[in-house]
PDB file of N, CA and C in Angstrom:
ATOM      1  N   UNK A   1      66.481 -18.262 -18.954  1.00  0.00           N
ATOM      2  CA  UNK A   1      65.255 -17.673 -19.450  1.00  0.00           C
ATOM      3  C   UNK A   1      64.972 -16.396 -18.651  1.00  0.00           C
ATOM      4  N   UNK A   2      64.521 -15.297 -19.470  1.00  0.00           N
ATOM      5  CA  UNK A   2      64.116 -14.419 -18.778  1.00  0.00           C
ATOM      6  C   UNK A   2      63.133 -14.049 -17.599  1.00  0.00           C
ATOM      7  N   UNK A   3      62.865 -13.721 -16.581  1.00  0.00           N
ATOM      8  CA  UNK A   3      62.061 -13.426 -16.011  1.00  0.00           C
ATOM      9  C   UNK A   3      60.878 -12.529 -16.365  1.00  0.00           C
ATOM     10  N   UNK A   4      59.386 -13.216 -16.318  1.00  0.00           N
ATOM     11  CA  UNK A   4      58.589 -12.344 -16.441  1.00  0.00           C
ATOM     12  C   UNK A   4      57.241 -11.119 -16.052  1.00  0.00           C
ATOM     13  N   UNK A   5      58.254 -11.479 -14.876  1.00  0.00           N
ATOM     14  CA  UNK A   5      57.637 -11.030 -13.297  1.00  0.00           C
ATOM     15  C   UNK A   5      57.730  -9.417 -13.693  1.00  0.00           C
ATOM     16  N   UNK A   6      56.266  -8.455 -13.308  1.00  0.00           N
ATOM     17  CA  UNK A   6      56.480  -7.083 -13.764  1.00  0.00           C
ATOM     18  C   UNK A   6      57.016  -6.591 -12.376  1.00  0.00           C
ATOM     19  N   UNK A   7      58.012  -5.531 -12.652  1.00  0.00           N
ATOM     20  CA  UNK A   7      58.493  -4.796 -11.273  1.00  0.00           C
ATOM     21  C   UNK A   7      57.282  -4.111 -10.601  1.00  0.00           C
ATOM     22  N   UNK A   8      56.465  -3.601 -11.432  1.00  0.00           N
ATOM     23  CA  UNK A   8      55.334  -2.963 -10.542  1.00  0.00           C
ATOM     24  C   UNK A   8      54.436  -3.513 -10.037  1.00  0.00           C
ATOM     25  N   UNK A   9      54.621  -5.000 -10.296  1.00  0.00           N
ATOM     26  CA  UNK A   9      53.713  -5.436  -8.912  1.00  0.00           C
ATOM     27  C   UNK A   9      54.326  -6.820  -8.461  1.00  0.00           C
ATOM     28  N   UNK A  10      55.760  -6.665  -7.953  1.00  0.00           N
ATOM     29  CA  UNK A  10      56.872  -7.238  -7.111  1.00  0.00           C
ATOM     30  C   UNK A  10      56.870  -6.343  -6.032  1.00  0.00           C
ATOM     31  N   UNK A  11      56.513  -6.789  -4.978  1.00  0.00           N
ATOM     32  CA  UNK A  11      56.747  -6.005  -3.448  1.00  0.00           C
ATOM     33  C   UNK A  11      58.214  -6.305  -3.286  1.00  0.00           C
ATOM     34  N   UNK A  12      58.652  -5.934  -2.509  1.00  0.00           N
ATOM     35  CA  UNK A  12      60.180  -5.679  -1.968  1.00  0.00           C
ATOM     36  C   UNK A  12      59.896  -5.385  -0.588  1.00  0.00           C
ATOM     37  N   UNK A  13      59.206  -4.533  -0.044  1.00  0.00           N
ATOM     38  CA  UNK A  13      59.368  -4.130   1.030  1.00  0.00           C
ATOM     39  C   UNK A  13      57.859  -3.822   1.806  1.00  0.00           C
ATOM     40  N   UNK A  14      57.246  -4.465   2.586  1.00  0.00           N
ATOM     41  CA  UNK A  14      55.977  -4.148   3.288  1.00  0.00           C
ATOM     42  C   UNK A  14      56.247  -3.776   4.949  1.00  0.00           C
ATOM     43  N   UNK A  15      55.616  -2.461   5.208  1.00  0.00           N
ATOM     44  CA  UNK A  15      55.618  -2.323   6.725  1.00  0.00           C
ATOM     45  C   UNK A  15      54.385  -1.580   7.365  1.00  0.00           C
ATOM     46  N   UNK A  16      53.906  -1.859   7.974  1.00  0.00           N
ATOM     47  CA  UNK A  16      52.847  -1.654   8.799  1.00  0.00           C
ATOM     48  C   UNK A  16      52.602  -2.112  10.270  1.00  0.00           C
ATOM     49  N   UNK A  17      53.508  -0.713  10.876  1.00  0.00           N
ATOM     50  CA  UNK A  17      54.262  -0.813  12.625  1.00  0.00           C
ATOM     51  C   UNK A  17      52.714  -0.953  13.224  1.00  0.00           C
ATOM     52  N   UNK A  18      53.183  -1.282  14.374  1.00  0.00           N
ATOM     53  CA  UNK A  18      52.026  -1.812  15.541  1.00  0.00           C
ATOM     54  C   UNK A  18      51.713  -0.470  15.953  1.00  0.00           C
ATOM     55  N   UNK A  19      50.117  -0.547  15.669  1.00  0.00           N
ATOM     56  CA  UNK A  19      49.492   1.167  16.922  1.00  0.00           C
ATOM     57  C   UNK A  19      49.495   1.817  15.334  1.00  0.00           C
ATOM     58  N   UNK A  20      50.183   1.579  14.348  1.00  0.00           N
ATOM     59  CA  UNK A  20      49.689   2.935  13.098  1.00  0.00           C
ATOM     60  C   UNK A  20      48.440   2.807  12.465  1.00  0.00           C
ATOM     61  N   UNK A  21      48.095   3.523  11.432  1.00  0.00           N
ATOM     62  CA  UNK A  21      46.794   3.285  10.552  1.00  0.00           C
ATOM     63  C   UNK A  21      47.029   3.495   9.059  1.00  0.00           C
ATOM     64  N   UNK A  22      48.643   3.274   8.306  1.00  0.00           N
ATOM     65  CA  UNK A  22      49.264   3.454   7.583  1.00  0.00           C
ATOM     66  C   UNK A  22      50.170   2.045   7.036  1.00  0.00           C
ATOM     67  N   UNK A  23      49.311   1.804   6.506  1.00  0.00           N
ATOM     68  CA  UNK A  23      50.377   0.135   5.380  1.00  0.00           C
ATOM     69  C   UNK A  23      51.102   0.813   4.208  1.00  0.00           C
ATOM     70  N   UNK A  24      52.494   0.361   4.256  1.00  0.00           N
ATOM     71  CA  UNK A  24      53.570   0.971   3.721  1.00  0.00           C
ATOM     72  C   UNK A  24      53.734  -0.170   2.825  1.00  0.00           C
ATOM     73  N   UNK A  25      54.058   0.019   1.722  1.00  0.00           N
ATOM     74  CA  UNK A  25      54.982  -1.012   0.139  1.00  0.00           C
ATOM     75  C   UNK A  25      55.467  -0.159  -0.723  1.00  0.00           C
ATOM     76  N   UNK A  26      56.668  -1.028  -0.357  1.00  0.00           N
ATOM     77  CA  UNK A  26      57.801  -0.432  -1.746  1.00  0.00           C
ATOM     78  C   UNK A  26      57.525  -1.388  -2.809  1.00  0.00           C
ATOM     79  N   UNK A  27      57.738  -1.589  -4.480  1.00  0.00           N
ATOM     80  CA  UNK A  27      57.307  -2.215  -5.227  1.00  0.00           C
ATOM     81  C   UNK A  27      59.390  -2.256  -5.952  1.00  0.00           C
ATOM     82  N   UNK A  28      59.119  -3.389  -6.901  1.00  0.00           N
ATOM     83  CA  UNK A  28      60.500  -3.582  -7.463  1.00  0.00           C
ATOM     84  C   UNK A  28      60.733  -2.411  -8.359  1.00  0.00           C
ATOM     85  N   UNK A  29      60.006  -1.671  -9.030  1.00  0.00           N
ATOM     86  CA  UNK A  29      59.762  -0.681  -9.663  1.00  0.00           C
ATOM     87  C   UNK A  29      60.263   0.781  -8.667  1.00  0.00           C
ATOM     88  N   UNK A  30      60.700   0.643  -7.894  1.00  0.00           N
ATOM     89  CA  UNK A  30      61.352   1.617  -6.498  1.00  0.00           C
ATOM     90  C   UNK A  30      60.037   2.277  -6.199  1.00  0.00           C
ATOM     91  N   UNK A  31      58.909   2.218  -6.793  1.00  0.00           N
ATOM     92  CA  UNK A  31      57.837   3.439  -5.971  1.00  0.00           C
ATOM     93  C   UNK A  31      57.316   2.899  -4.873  1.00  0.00           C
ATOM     94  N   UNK A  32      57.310   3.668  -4.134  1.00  0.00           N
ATOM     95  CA  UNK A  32      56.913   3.387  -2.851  1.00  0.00           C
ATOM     96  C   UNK A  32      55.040   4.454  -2.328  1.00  0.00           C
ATOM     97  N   UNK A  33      54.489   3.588  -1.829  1.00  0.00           N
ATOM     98  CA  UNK A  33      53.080   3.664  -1.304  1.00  0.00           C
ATOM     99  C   UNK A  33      52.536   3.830  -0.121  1.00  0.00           C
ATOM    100  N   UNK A  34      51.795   4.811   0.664  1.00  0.00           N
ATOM    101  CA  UNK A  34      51.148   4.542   1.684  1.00  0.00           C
ATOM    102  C   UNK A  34      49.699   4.716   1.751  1.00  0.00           C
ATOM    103  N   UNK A  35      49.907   3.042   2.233  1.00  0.00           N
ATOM    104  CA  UNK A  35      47.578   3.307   2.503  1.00  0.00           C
ATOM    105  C   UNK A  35      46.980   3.253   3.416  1.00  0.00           C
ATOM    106  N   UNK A  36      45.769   3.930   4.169  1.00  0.00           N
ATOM    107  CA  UNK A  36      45.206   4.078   5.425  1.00  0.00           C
ATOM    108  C   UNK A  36      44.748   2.620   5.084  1.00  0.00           C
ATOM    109  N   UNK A  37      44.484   1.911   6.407  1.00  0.00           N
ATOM    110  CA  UNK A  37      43.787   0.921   6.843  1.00  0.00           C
ATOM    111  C   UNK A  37      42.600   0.756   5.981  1.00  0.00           C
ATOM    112  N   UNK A  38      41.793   1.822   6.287  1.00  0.00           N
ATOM    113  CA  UNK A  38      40.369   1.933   5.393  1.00  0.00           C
ATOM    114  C   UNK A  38      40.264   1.728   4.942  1.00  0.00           C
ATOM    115  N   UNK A  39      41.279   2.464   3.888  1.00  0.00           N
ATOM    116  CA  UNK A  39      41.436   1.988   2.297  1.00  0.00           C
ATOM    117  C   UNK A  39      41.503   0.560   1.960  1.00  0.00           C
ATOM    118  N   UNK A  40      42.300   0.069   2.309  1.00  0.00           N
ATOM    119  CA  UNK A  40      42.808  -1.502   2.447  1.00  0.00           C
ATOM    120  C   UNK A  40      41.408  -1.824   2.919  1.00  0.00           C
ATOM    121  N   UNK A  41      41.300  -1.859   4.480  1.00  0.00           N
ATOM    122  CA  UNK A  41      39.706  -2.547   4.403  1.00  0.00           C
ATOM    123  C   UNK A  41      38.345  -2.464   3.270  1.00  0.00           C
ATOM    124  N   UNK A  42      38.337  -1.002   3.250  1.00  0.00           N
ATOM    125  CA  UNK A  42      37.182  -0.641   2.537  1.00  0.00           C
ATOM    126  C   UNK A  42      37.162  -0.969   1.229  1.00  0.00           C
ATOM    127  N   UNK A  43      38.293  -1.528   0.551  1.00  0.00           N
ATOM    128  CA  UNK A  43      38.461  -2.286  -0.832  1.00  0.00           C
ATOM    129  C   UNK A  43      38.550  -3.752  -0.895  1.00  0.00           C
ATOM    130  N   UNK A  44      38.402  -4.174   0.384  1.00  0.00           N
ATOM    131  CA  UNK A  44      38.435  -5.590   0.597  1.00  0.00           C
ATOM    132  C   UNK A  44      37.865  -6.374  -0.991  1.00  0.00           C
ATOM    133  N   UNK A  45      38.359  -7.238  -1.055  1.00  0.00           N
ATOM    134  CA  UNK A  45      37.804  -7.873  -2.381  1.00  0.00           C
ATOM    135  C   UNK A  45      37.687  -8.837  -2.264  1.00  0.00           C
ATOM    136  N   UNK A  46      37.065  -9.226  -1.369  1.00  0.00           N
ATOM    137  CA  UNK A  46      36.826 -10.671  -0.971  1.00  0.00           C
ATOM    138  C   UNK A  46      34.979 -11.147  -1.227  1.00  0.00           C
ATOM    139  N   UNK A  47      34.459 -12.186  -1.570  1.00  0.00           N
ATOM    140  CA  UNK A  47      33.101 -11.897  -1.957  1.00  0.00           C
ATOM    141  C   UNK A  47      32.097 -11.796  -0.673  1.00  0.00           C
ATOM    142  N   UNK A  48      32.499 -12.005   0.563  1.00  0.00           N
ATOM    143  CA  UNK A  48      31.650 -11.798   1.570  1.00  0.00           C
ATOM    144  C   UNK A  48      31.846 -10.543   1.506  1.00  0.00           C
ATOM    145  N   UNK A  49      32.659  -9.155   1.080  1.00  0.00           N
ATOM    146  CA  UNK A  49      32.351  -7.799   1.049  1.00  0.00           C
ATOM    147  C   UNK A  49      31.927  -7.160  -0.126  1.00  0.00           C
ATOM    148  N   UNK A  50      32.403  -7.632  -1.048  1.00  0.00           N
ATOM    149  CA  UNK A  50      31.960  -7.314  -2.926  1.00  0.00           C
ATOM    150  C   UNK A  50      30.934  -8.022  -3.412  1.00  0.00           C
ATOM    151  N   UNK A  51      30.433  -9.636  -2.389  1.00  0.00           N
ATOM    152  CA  UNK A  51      29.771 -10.032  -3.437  1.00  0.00           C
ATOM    153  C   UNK A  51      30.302 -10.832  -4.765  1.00  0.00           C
ATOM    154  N   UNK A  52      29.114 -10.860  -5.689  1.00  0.00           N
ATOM    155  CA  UNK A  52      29.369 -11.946  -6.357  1.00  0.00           C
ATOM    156  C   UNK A  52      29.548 -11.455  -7.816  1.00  0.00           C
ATOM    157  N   UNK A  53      29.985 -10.258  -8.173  1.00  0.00           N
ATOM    158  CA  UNK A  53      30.033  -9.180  -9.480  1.00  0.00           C
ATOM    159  C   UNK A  53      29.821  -8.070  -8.893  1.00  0.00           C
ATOM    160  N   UNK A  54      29.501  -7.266 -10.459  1.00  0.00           N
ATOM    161  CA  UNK A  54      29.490  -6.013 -10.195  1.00  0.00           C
ATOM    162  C   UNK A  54      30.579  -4.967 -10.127  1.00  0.00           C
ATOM    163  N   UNK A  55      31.782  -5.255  -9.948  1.00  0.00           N
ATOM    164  CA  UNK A  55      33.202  -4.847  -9.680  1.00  0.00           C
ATOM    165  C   UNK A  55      33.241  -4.299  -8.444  1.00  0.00           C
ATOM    166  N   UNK A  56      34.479  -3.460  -7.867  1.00  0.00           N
ATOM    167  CA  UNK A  56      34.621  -3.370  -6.356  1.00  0.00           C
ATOM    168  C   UNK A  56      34.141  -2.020  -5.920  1.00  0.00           C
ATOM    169  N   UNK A  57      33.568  -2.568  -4.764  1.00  0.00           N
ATOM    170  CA  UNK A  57      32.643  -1.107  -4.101  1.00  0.00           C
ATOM    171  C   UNK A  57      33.940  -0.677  -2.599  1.00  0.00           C
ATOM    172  N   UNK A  58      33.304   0.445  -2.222  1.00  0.00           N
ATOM    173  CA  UNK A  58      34.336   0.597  -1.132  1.00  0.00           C
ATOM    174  C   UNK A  58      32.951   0.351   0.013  1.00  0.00           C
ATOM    175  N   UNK A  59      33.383  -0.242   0.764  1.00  0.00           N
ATOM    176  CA  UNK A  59      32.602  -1.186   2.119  1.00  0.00           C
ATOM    177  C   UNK A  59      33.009   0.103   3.873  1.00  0.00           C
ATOM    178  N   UNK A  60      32.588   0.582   3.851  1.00  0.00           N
ATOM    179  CA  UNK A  60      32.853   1.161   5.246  1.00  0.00           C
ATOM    180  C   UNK A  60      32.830   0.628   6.598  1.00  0.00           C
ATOM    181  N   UNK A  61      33.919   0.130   6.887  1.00  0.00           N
ATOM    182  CA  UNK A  61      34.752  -1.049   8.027  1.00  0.00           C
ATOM    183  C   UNK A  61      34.440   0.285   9.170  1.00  0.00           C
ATOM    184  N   UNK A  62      34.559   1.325   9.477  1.00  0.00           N
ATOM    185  CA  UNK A  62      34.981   2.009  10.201  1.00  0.00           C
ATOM    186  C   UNK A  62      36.546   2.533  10.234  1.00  0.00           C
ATOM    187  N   UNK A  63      37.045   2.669  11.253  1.00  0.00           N
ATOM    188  CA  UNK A  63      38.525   2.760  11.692  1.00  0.00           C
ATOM    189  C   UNK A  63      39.194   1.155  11.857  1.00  0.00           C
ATOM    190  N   UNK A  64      39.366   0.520  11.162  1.00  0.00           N
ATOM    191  CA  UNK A  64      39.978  -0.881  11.919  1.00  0.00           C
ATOM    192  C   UNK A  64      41.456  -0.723  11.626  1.00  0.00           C
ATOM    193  N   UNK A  65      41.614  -1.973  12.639  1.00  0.00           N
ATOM    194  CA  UNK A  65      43.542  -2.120  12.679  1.00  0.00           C
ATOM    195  C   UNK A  65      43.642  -3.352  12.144  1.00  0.00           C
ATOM    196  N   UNK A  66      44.703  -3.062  11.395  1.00  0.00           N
ATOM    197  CA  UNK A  66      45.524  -4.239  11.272  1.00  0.00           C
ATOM    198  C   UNK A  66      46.223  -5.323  12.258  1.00  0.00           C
ATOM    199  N   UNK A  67      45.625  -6.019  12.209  1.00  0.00           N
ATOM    200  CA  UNK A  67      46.850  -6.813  12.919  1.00  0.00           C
ATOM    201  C   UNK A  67      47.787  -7.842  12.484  1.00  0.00           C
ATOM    202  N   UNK A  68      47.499  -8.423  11.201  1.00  0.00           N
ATOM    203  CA  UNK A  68      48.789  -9.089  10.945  1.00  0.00           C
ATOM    204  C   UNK A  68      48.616  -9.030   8.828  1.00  0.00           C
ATOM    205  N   UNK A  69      49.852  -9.425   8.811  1.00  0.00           N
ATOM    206  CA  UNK A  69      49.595  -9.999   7.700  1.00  0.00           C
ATOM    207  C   UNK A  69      50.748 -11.219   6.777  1.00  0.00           C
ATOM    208  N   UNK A  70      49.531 -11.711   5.828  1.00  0.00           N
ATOM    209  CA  UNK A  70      50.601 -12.950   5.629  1.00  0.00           C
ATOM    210  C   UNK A  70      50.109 -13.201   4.010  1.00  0.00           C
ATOM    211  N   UNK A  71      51.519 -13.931   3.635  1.00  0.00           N
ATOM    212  CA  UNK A  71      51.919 -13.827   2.237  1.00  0.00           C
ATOM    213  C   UNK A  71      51.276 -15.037   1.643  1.00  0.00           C
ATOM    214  N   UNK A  72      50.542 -14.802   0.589  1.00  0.00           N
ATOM    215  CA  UNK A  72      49.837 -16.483  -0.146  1.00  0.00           C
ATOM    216  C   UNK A  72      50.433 -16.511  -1.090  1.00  0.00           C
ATOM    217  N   UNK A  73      51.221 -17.533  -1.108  1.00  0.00           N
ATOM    218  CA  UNK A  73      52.312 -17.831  -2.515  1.00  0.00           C
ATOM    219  C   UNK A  73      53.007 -16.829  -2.647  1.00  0.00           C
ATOM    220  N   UNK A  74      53.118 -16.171  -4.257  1.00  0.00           N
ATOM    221  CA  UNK A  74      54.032 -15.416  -4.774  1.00  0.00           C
ATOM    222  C   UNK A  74      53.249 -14.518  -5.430  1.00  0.00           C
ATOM    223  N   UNK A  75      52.314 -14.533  -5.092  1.00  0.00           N
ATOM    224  CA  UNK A  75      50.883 -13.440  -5.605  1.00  0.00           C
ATOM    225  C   UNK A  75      50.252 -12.522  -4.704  1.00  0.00           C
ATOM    226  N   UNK A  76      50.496 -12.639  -3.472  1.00  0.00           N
ATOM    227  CA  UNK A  76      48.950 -12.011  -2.648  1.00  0.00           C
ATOM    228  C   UNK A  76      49.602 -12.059  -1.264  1.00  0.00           C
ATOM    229  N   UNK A  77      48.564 -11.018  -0.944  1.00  0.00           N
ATOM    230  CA  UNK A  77      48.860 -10.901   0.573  1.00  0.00           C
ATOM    231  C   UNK A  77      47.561 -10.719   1.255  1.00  0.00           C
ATOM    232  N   UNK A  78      47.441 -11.461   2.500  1.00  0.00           N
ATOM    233  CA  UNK A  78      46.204 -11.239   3.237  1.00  0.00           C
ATOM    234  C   UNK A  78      46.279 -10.877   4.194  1.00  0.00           C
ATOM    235  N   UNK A  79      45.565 -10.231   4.776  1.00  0.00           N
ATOM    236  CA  UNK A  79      45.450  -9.259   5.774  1.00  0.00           C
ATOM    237  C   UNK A  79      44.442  -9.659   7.006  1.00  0.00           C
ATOM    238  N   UNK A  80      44.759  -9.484   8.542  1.00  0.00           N
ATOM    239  CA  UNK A  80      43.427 -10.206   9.208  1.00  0.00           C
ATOM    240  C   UNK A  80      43.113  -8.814  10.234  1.00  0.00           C
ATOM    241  N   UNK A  81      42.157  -8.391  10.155  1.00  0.00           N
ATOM    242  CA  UNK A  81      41.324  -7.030  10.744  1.00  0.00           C
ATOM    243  C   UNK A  81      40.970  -7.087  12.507  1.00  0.00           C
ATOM    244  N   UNK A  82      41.180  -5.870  12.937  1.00  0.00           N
ATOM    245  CA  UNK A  82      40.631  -6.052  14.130  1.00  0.00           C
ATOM    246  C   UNK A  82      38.941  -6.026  14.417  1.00  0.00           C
ATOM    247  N   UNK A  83      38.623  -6.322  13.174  1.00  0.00           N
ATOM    248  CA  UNK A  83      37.211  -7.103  13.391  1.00  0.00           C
ATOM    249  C   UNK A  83      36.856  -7.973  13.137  1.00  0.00           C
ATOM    250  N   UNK A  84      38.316  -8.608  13.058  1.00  0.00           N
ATOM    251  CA  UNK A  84      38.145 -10.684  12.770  1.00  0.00           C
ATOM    252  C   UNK A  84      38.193 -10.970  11.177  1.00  0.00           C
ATOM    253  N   UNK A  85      37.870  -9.645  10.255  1.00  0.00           N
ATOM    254  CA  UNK A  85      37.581 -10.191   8.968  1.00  0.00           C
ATOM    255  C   UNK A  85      38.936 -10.724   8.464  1.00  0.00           C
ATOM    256  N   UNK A  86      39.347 -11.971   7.559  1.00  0.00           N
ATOM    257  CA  UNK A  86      40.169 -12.444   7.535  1.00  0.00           C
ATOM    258  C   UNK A  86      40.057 -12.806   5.919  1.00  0.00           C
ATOM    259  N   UNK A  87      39.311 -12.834   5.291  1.00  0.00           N
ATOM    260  CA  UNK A  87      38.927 -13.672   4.186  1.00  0.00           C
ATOM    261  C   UNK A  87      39.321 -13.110   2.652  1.00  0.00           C
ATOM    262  N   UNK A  88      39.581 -12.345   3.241  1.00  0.00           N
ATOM    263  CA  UNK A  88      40.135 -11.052   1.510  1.00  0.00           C
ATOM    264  C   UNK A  88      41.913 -11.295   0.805  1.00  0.00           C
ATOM    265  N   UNK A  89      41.949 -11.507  -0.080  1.00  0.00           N
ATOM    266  CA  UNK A  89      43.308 -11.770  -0.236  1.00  0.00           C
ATOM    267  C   UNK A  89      43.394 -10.884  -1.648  1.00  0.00           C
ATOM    268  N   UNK A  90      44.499  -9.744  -1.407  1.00  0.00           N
ATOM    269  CA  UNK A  90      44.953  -9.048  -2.192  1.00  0.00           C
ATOM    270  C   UNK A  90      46.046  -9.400  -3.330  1.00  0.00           C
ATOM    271  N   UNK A  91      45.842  -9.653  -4.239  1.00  0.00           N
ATOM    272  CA  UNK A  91      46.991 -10.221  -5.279  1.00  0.00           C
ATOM    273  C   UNK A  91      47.548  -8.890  -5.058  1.00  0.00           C
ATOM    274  N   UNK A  92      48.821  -8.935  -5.937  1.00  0.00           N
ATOM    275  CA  UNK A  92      50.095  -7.939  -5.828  1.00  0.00           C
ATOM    276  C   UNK A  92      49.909  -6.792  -7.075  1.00  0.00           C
ATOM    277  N   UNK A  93      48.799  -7.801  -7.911  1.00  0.00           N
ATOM    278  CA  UNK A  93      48.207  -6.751  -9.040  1.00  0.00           C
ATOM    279  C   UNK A  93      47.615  -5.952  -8.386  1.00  0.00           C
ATOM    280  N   UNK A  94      46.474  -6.501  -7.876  1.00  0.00           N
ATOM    281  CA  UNK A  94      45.246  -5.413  -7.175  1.00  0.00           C
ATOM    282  C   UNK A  94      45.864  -4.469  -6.182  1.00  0.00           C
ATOM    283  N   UNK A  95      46.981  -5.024  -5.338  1.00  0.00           N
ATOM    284  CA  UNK A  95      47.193  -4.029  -4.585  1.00  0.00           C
ATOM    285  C   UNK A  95      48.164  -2.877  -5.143  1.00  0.00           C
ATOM    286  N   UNK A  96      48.880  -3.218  -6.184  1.00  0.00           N
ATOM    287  CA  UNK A  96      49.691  -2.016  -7.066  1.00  0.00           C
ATOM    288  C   UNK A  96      48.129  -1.110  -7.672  1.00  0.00           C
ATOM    289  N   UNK A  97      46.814  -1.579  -8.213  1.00  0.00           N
ATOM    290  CA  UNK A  97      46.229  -0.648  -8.856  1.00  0.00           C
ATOM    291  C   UNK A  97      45.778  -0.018  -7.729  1.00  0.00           C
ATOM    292  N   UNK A  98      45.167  -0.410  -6.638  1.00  0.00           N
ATOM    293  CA  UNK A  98      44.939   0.222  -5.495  1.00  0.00           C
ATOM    294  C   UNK A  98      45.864   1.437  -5.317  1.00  0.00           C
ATOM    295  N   UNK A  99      47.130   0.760  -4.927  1.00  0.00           N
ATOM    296  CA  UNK A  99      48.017   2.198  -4.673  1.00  0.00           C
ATOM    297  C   UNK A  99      48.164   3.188  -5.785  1.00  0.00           C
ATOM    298  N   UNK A 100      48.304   2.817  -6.781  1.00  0.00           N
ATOM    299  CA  UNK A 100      47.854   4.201  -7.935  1.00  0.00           C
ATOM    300  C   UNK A 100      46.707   4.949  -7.618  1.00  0.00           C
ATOM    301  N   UNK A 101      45.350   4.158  -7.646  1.00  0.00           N
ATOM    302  CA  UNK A 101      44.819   4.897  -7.881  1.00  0.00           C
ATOM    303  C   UNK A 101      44.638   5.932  -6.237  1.00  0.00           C
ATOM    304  N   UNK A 102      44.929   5.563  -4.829  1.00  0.00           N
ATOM    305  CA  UNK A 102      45.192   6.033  -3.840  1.00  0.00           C
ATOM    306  C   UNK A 102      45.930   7.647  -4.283  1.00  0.00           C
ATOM    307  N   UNK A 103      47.110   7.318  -4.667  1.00  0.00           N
ATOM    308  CA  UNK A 103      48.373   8.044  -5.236  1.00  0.00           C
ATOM    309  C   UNK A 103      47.112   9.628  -6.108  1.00  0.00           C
ATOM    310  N   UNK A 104      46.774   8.993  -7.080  1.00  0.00           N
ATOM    311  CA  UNK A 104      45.978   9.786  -7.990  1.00  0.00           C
ATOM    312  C   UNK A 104      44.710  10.400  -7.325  1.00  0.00           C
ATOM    313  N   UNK A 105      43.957   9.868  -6.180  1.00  0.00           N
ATOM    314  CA  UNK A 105      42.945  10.229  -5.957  1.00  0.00           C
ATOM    315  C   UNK A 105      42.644  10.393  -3.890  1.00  0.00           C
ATOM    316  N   UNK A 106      43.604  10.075  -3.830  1.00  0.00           N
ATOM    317  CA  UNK A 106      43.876  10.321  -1.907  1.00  0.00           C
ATOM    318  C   UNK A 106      42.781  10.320  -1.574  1.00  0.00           C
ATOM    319  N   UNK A 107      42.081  10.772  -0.390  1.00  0.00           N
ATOM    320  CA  UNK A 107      40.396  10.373   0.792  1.00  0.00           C
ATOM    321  C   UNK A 107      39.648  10.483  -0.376  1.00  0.00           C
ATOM    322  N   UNK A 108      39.501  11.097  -1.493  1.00  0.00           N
ATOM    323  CA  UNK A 108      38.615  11.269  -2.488  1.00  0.00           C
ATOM    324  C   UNK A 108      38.255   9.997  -3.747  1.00  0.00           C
ATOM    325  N   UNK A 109      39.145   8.974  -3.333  1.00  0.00           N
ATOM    326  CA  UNK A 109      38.666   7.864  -3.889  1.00  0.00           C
ATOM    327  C   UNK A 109      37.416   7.362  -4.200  1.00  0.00           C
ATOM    328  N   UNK A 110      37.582   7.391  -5.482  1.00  0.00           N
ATOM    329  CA  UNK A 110      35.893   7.156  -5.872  1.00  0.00           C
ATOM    330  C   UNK A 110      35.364   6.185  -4.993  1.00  0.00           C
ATOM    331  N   UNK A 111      33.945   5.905  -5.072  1.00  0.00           N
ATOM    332  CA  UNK A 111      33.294   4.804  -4.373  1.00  0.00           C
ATOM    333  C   UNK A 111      33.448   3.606  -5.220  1.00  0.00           C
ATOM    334  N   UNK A 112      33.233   3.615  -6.307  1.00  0.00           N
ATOM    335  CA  UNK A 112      33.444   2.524  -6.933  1.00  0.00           C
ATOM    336  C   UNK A 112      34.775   2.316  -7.809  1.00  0.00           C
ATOM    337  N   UNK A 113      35.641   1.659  -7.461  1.00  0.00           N
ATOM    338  CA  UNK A 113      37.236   1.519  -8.244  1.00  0.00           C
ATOM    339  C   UNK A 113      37.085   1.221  -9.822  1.00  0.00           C
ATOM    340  N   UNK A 114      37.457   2.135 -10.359  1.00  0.00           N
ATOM    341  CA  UNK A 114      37.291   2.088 -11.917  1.00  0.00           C
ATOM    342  C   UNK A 114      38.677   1.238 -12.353  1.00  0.00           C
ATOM    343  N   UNK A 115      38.132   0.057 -13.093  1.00  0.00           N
ATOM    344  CA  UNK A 115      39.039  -0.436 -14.211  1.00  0.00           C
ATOM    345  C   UNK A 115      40.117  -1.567 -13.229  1.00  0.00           C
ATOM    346  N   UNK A 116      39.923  -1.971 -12.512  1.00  0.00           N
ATOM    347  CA  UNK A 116      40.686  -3.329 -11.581  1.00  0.00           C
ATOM    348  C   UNK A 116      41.256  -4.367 -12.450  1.00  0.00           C
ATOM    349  N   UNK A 117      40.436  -4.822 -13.179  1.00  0.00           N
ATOM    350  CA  UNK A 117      40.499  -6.308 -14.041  1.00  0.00           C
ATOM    351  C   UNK A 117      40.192  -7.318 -13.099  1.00  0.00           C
ATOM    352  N   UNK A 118      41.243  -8.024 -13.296  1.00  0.00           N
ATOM    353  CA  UNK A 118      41.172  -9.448 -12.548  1.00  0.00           C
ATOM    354  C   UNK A 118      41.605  -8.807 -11.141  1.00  0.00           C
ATOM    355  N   UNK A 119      41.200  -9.414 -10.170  1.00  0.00           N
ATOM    356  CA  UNK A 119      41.306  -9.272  -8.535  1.00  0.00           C
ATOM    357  C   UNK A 119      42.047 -10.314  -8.141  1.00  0.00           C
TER     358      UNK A 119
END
């Protein structure tokens, strides 16, 4: 049976070296992504930062670091902050529309992320 896994939001490759402020993913689709911390924090989509609707706001963390991250199933990746926040888990969807729209709209990212869908 065929596989119906989309390449563009199959990671292949995640790196985010110790001391940077830059999370790196390659996708099965070969494009490859880089996102400031911020970004990643400040899109957190978790409901202790978004809440309970409304769609996703960008949350101003400050400068935080990454310090680790870890894979939930075959969907998502979570991320734990050097301000303890731990609770946000990025499906592989959300984080491919993220990096587009990053890609399309660099520090000028709207405040509010247009068109996400499901998180």
């Amino acid at each position: 049976m065929p596989s119906t896994l989309d390449p563009r939001t199959v990671p292949t490759s995640v790196k985010a070296p110790h001391g940077a402020r830059i999370f790196e993913i390659t996708w099965a689709d070969r494009k490859s992504y880089k996102l400031p911390h911020r970004i990643l924090r400040g899109y957190c989509p978790c409901a202790g930062c978004q809440g309970h609707g409304s769609g996703i706001h960008f949350i101003d963390a400050g400068d935080p670091e990454l310090r680790n991250i870890a894979q939930v199933g075959n969907y998502a990746l979570e991320f734990g902050w050097g301000d303890a926040h731990t609770t946000g888990i990025y499906t592989f969807t959300y984080l491919r529309k993220l990096c587009d729209l990053y890609a399309q709209h660099g520090d000028a990212l709207p405040e509010k992320v247009p068109d996400l869908g499901e998180v």
